[in-house]
C-alpha atoms as a PDB file:
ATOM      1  CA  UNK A   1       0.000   0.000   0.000  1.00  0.00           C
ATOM      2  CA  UNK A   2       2.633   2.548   0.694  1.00  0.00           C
ATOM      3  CA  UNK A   3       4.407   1.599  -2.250  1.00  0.00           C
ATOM      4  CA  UNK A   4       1.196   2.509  -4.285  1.00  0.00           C
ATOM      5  CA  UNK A   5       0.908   5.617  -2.584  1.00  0.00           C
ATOM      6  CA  UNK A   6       4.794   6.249  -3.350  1.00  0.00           C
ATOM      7  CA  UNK A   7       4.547   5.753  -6.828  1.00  0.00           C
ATOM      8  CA  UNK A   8       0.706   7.807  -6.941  1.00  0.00           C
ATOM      9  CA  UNK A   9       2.257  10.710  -5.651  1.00  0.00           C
ATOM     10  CA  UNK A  10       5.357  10.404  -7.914  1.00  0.00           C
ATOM     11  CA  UNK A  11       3.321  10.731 -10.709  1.00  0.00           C
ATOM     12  CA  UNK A  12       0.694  13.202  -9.432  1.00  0.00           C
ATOM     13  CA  UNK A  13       3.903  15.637  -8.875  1.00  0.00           C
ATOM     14  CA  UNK A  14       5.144  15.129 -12.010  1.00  0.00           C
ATOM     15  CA  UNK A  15       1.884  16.073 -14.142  1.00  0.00           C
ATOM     16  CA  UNK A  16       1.902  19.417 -12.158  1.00  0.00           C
ATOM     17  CA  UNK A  17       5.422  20.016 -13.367  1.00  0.00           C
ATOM     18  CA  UNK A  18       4.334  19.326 -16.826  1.00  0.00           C
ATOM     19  CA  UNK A  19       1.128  21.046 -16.586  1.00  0.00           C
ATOM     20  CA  UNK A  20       3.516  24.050 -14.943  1.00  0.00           C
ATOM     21  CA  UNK A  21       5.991  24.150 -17.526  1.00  0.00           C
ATOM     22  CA  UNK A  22       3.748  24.061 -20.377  1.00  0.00           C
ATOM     23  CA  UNK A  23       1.947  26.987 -19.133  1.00  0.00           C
ATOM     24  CA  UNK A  24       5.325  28.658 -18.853  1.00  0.00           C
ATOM     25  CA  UNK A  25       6.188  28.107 -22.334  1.00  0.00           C
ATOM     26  CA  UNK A  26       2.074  29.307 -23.355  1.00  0.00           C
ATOM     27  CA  UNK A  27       2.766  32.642 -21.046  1.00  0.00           C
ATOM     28  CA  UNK A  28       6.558  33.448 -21.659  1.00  0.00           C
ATOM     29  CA  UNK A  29       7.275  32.497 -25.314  1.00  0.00           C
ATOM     30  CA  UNK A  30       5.168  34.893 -26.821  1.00  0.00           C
ATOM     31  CA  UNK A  31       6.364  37.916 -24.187  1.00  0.00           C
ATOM     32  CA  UNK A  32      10.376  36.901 -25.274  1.00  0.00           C
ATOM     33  CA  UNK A  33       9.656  37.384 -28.645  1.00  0.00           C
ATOM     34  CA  UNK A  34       7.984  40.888 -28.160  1.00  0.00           C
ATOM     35  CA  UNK A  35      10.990  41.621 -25.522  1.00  0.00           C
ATOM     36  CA  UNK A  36      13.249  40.993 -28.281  1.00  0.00           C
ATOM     37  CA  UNK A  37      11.975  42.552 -31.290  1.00  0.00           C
ATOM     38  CA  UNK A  38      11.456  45.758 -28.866  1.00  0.00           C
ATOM     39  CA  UNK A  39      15.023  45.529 -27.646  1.00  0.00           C
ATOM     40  CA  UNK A  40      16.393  45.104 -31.344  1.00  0.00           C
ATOM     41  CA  UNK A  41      14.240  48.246 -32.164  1.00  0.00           C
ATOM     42  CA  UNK A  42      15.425  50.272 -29.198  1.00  0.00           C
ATOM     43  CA  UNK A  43      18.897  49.306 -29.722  1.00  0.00           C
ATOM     44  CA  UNK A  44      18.930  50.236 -33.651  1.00  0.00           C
ATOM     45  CA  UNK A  45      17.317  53.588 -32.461  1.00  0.00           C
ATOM     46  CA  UNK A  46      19.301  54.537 -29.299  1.00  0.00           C
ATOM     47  CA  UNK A  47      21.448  57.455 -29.806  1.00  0.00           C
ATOM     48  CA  UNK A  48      25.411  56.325 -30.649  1.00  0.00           C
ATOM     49  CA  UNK A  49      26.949  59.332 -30.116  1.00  0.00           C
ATOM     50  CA  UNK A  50      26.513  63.175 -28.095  1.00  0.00           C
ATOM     51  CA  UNK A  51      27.257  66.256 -29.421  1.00  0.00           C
ATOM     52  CA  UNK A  52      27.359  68.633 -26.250  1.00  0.00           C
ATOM     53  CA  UNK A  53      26.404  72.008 -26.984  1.00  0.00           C
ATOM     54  CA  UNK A  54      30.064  73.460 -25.476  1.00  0.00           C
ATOM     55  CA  UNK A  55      31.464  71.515 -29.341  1.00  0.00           C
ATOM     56  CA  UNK A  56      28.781  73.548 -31.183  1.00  0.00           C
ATOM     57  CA  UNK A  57      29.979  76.566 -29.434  1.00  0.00           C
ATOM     58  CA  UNK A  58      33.645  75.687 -30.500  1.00  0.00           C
ATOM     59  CA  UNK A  59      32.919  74.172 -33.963  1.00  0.00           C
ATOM     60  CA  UNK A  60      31.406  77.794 -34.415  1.00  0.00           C
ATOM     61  CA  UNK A  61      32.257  79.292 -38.008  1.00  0.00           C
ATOM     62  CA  UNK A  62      32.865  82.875 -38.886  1.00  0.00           C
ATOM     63  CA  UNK A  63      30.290  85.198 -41.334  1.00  0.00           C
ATOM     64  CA  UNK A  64      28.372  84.746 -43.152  1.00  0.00           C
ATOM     65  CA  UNK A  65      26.730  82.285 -40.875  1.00  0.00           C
ATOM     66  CA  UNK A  66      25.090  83.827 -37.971  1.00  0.00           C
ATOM     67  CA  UNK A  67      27.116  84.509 -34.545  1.00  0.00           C
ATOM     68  CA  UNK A  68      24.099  82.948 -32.274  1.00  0.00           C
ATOM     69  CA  UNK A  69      23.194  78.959 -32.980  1.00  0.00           C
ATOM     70  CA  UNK A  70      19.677  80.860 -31.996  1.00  0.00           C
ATOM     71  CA  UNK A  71      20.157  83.404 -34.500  1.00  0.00           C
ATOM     72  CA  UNK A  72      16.999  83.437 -37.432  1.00  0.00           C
ATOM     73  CA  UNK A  73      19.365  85.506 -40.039  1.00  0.00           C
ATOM     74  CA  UNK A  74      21.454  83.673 -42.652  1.00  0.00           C
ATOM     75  CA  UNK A  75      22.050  84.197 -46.130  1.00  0.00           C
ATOM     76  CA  UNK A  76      24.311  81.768 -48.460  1.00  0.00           C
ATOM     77  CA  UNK A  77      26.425  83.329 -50.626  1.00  0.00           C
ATOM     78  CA  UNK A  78      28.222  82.036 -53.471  1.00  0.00           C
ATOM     79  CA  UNK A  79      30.326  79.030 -53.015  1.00  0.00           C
ATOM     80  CA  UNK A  80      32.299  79.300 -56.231  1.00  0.00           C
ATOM     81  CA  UNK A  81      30.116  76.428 -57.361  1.00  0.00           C
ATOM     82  CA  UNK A  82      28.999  75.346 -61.078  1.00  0.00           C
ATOM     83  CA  UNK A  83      25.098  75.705 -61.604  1.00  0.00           C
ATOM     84  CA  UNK A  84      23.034  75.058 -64.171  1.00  0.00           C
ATOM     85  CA  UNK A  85      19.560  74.483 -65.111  1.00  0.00           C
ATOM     86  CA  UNK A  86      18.181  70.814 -64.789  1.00  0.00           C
ATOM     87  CA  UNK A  87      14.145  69.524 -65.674  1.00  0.00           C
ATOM     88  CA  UNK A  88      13.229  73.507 -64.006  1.00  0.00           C
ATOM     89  CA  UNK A  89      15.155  73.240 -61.393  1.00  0.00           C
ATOM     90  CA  UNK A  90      18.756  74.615 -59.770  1.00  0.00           C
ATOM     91  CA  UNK A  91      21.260  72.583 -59.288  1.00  0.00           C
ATOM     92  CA  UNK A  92      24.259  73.791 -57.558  1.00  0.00           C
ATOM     93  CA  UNK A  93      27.727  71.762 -57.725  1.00  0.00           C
ATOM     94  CA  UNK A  94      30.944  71.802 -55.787  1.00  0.00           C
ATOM     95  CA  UNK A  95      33.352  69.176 -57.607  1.00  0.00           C
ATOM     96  CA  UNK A  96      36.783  68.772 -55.275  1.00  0.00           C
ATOM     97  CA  UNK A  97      37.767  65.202 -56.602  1.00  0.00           C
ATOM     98  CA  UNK A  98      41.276  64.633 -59.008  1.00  0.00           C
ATOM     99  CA  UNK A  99      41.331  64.334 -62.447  1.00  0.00           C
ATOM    100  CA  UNK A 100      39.530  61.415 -63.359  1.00  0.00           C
ATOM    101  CA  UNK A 101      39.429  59.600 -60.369  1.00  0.00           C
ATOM    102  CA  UNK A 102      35.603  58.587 -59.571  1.00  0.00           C
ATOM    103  CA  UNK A 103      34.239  60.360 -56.560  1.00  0.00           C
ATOM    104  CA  UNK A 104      31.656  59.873 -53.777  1.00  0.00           C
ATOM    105  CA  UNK A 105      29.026  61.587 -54.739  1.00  0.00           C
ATOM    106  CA  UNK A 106      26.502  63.147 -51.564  1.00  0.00           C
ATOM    107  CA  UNK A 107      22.874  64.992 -52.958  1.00  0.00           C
ATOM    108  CA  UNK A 108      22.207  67.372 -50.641  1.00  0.00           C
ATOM    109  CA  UNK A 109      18.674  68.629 -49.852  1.00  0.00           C
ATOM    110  CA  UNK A 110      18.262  72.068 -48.003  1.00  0.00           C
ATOM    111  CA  UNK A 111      15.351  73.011 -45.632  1.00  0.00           C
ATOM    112  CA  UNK A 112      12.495  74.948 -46.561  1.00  0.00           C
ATOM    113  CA  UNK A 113      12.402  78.324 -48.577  1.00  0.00           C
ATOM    114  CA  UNK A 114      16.609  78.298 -48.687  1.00  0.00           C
ATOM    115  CA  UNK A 115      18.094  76.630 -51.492  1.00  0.00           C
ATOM    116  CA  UNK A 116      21.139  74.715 -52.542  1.00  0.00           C
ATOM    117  CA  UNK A 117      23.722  77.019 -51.904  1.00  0.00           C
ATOM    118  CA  UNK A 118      23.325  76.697 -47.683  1.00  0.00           C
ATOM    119  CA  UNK A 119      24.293  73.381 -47.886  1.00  0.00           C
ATOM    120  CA  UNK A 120      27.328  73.703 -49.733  1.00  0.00           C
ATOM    121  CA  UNK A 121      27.940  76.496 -47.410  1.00  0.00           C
ATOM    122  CA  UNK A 122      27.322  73.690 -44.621  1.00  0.00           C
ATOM    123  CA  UNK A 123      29.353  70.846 -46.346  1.00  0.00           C
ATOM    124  CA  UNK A 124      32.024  72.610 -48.604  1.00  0.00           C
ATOM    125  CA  UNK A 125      35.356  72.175 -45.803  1.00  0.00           C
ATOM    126  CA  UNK A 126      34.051  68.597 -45.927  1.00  0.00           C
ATOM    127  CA  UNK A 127      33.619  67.958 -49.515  1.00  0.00           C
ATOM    128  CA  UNK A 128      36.981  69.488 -49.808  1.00  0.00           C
ATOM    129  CA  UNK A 129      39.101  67.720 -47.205  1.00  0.00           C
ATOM    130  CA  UNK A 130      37.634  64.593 -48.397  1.00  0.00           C
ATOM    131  CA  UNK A 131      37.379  65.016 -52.367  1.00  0.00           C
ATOM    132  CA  UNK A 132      34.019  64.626 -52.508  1.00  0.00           C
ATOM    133  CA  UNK A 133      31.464  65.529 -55.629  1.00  0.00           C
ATOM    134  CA  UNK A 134      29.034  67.675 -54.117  1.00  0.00           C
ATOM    135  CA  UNK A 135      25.013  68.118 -55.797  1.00  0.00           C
ATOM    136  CA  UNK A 136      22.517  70.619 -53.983  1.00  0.00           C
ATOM    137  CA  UNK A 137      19.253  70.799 -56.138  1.00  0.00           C
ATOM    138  CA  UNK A 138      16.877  73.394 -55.144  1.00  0.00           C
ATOM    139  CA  UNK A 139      13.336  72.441 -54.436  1.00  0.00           C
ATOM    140  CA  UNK A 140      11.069  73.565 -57.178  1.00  0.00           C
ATOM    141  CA  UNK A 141       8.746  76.018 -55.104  1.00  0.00           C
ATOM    142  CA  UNK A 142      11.531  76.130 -52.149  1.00  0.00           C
ATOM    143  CA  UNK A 143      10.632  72.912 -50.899  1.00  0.00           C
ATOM    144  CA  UNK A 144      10.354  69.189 -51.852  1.00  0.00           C
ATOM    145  CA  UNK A 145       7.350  66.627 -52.469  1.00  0.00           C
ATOM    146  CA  UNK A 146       6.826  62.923 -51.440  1.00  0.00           C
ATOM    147  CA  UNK A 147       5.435  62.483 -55.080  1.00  0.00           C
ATOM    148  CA  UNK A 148       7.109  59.730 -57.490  1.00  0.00           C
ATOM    149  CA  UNK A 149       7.676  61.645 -60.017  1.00  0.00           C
ATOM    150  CA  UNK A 150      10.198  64.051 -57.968  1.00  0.00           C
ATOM    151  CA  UNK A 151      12.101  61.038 -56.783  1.00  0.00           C
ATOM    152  CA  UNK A 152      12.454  60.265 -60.619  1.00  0.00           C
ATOM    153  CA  UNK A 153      14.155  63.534 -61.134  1.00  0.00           C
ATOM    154  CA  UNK A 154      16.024  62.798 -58.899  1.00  0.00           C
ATOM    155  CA  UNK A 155      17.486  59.561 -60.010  1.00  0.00           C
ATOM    156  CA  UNK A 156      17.477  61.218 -63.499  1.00  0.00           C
ATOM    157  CA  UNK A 157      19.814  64.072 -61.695  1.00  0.00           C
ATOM    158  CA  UNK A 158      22.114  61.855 -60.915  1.00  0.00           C
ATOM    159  CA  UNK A 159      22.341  60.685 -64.328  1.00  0.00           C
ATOM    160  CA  UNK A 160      22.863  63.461 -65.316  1.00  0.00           C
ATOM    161  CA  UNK A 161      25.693  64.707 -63.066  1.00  0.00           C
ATOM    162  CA  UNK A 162      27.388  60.824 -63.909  1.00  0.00           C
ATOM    163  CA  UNK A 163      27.750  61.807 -67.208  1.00  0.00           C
ATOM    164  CA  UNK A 164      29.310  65.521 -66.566  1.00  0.00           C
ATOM    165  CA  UNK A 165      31.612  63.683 -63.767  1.00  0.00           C
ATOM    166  CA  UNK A 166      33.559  60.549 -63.214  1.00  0.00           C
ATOM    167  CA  UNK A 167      30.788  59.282 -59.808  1.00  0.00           C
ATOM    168  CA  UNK A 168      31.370  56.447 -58.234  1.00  0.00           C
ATOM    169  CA  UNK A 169      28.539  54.569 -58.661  1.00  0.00           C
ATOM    170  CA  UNK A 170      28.804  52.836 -55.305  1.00  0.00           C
ATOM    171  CA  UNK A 171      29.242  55.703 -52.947  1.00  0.00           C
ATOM    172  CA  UNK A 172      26.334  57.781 -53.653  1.00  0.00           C
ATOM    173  CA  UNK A 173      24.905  59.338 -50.343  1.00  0.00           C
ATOM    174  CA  UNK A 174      21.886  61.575 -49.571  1.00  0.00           C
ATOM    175  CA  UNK A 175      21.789  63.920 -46.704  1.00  0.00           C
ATOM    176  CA  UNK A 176      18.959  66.551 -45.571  1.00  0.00           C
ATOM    177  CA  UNK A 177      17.928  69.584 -43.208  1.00  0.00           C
ATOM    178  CA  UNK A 178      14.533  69.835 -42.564  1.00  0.00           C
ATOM    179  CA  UNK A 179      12.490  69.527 -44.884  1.00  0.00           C
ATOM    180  CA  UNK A 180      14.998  68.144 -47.192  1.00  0.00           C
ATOM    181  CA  UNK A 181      15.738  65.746 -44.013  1.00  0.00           C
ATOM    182  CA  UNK A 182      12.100  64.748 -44.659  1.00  0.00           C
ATOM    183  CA  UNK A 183      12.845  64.064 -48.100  1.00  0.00           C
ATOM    184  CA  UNK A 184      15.344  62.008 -48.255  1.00  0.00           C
ATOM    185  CA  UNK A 185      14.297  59.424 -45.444  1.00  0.00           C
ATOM    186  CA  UNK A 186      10.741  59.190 -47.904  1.00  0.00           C
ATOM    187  CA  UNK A 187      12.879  58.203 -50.733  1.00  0.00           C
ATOM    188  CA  UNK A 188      15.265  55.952 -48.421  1.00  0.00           C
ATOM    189  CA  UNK A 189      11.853  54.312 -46.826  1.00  0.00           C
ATOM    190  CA  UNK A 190       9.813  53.668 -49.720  1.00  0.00           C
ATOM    191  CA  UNK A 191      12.011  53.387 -53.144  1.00  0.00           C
ATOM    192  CA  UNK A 192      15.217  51.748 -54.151  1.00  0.00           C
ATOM    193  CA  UNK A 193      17.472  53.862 -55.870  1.00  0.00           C
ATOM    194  CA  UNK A 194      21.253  54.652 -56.510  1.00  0.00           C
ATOM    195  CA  UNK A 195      22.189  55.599 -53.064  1.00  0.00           C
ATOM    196  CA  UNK A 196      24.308  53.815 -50.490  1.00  0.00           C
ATOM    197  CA  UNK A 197      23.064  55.092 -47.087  1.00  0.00           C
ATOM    198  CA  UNK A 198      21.395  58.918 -46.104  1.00  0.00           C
ATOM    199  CA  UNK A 199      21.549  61.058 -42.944  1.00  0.00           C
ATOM    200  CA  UNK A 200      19.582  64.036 -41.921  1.00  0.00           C
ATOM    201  CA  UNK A 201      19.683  66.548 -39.412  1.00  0.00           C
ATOM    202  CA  UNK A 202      16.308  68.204 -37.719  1.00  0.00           C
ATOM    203  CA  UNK A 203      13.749  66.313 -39.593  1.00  0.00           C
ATOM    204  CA  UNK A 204      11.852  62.929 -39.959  1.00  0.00           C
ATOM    205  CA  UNK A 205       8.948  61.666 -42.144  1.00  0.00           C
ATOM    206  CA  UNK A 206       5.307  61.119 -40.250  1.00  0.00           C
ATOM    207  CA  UNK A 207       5.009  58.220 -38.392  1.00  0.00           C
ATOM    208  CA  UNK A 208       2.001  57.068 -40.883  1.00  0.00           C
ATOM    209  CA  UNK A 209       4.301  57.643 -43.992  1.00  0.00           C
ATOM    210  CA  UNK A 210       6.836  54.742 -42.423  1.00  0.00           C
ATOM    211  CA  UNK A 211       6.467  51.414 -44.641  1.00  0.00           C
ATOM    212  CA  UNK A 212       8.238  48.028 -44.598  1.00  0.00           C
ATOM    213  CA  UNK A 213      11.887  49.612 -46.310  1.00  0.00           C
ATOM    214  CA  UNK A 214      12.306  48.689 -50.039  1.00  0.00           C
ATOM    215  CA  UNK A 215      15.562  47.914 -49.290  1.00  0.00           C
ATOM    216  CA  UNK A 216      17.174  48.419 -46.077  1.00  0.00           C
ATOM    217  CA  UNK A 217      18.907  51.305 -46.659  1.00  0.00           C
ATOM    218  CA  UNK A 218      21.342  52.513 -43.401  1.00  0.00           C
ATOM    219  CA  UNK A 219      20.134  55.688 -41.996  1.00  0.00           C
ATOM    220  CA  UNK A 220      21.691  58.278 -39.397  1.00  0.00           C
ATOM    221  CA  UNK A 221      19.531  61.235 -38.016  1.00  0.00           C
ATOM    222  CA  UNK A 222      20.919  64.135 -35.850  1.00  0.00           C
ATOM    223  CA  UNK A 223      18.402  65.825 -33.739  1.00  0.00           C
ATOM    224  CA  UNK A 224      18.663  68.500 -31.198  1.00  0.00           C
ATOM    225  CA  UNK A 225      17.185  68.367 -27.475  1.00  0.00           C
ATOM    226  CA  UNK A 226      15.834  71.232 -28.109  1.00  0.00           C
ATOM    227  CA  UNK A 227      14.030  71.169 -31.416  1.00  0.00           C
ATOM    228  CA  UNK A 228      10.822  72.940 -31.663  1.00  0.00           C
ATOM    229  CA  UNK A 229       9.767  71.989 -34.813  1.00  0.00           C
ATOM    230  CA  UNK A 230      10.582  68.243 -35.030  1.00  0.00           C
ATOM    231  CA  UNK A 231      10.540  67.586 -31.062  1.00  0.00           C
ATOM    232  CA  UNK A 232      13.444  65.090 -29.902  1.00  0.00           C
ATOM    233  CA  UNK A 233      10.756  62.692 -29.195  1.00  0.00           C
ATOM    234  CA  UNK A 234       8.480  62.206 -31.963  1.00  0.00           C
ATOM    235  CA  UNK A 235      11.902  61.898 -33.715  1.00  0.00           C
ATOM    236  CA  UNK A 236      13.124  59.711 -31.131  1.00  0.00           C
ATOM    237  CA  UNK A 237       9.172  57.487 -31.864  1.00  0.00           C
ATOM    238  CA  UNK A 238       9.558  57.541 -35.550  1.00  0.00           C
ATOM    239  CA  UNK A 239      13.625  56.381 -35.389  1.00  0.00           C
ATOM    240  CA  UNK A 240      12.518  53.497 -34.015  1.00  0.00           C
ATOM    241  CA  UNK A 241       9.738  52.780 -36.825  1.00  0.00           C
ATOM    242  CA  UNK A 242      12.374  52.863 -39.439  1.00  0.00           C
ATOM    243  CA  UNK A 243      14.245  50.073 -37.677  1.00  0.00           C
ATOM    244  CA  UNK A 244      11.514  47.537 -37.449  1.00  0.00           C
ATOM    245  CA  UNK A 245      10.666  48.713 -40.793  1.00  0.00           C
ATOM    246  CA  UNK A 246      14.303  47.457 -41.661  1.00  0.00           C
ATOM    247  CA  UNK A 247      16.865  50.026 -41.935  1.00  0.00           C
ATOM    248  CA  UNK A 248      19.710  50.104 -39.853  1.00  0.00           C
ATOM    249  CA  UNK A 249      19.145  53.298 -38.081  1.00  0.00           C
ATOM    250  CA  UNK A 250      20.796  55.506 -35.354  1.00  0.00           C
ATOM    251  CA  UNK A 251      19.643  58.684 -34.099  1.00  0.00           C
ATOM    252  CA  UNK A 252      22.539  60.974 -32.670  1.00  0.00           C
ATOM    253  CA  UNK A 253      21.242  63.274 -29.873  1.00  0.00           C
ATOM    254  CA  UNK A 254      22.560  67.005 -29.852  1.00  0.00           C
ATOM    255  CA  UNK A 255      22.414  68.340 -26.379  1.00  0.00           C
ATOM    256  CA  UNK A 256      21.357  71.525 -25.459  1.00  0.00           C
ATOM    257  CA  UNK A 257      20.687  72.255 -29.345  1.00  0.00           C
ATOM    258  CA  UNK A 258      17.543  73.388 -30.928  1.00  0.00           C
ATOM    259  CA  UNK A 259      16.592  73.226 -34.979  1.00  0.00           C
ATOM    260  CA  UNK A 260      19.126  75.812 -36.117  1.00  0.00           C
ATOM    261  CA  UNK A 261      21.421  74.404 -38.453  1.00  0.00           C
ATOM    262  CA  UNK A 262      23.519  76.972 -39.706  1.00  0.00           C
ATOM    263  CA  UNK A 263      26.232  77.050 -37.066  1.00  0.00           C
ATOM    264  CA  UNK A 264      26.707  73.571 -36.420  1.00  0.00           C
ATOM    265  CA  UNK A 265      25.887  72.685 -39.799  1.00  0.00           C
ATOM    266  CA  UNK A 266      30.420  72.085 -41.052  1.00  0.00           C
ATOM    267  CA  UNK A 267      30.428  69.782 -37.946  1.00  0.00           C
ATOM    268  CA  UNK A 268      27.280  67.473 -38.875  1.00  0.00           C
ATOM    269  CA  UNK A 269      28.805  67.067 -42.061  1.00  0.00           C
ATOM    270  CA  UNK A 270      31.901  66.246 -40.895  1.00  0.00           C
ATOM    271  CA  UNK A 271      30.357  63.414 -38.616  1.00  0.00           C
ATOM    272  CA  UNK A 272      27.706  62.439 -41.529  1.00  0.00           C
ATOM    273  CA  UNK A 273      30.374  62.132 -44.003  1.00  0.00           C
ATOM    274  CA  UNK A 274      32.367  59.882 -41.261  1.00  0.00           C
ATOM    275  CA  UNK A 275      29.408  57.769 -40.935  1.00  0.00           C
ATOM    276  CA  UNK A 276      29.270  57.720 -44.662  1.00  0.00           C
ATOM    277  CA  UNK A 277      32.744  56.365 -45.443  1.00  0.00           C
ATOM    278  CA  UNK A 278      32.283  53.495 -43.172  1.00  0.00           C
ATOM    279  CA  UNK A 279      29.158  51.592 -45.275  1.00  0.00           C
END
C-alpha cells in the first residue's frame, strides 16, 4: 500500500510540473519574442553618439553664418560652385575630386524656402578635405514633395551629373535639413534607388508615412534636445519605426541644441560624411 501511494504521488507531482511548464512556455514564449523585437528596435534607435552644446559653441564658423546657434538671419552666398539648369530646377555643384578619379558623390537637400547654396555652405570644408562631388538641387517652389515623379528627377539628376563627372557609382549618399531631411528618409523608406546610405539633421517623415523599407537602406539622423519643430521625441518614436521597418538606423542626440542648423551645420557634415565612409 505505501508503495502505491509512493509511486501515486510520484506521478501526481510530475503532471503538475508538466502542466507548470507548459503553461510557462504558453505565457513566456510569446512575451520573449515581443521583448526581443522591442530591444532590437530600441537598440537600432538609441542614440550612438553626443554632441554637447560646449562643441557647437567651439565648432562655431565665422560670417556669413550667424554669430548665435539661436540666430533666425542667414544668407548663403556664393560658393564658387557650377550651376546650371536641370528639368526647371537649380542645381548647384561643388566638384573637389582629381582628375579622373571617380568620386563619392553626396545629394544634398536644403530646408524649406533656402536653397542649394546653404548646404554647400554647410558641407564645402568637408567635400573638400575629403574630395568629394558635391550636388545641392533646389526644391522647385523652395521645398520638396513625397510624389514619385520628384524622386524620378532625382534619379534622373544623378544621371545626369554621372555623365558631366567621373561618380562612383557605389558611394552615392543623400543627406537633408529639414524639410529636405524629410525628403530624403521618404525616398530611403519607400524606393530603391542609386544611393548607399542617407543622414539628416532636424527632420523625420510622419510616423504614418513609415512602410516596410524597399531595401534596407542605413540611416543616421541628428536631432537636437531642443528642437521645436521636429521635437526630440516624436523623432526619437519615428527612429525606431524605421528600424523595425528594416533600416539600420541611429539617431545621434545634440544636447542643449535646438533646430538651427547653420552654425553647427560644417560639424554634422563632418560626422555624416564619417558615418558615410564606413558603409
Amino acid at each position: 500500500m505505501r508503495a502505491f501511494l509512493e509511486v501515486l504521488k510520484g506521478f501526481l507531482l510530475g503532471t503538475v510540473l508538466c502542466a507548470l511548464f507548459i503553461a510557462a512556455l504558453i505565457v513566456f514564449l510569446p512575451t520573449a519574442g515581443n521583448e526581443a523585437r522591442d530591444r532590437l528596435a530600441i537598440q537600432l534607435a538609441q542614440p550612438d553618439e553626443v554632441i554637447v552644446a560646449q562643441e557647437a559653441e567651439r565648432l562655431r564658423m565665422p560670417l556669413p553664418r550667424p554669430l548665435s546657434m539661436y540666430s533666425t538671419q542667414y544668407e548663403a552666398e556664393d560658393q564658387g560652385q557650377t550651376t546650371y539648369e536641370s528639368d526647371g530646377r537649380l542645381v548647384h555643384i561643388l566638384d573637389f575630386g582629381t582628375g579622373g578619379q571617380p568620386r563619392p558623390m553626396v545629394m544634398l537637400f536644403h530646408g524649406q524656402g533656402r536653397n542649394g547654396l546653404s548646404m554647400l555652405d554647410m558641407w564645402k570644408a568637408t567635400g573638400e578635405r575629403e574630395g568629394l562631388l558635391l550636388v545641392a538641387p533646389d526644391g522647385i517652389g523652395g521645398g520638396w514633395t513625397a510624389m514619385v515623379e520628384d524622386n524620378q528627377r532625382i534619379e534622373a539628376l544623378i544621371e545626369d551629373v554621372a555623365v558631366e563627372y567621373p561618380v562612383d557609382r557605389e558611394r552615392i549618399f543623400l543627406f537633408g535639413h529639414s524639410a529636405g531631411a524629410r525628403h530624403v528618409l521618404e525616398m530611403a523608406n519607400h524606393f530603391e534607388g542609386s544611393w548607399r546610405a542617407a543622414a539628416v539633421h532636424g527632420g523625420v517623415l510622419p510616423l504614418n508615412r513609415v512602410r516596410p523599407a524597399a531595401e534596407p537602406t542605413p540611416l543616421r539622423i541628428y536631432i537636437g534636445t531642443e528642437d521645436t519643430i521636429f521635437p526630440y521625441e516624436e523623432v526619437e518614436t519615428v527612429a525606431d519605426a524605421l528600424a523595425r521597418a528594416g533600416h539600420p538606423t541611429g539617431l545621434v542626440t545634440i544636447t542643449g541644441h535646438n533646430h538651427w542648423y547653420y552654425t553647427i551645420g560644417p560639424s554634422i557634415s563632418r560626422r555624416a560624411w564619417d558615418y558615410f565612409a564606413e558603409q
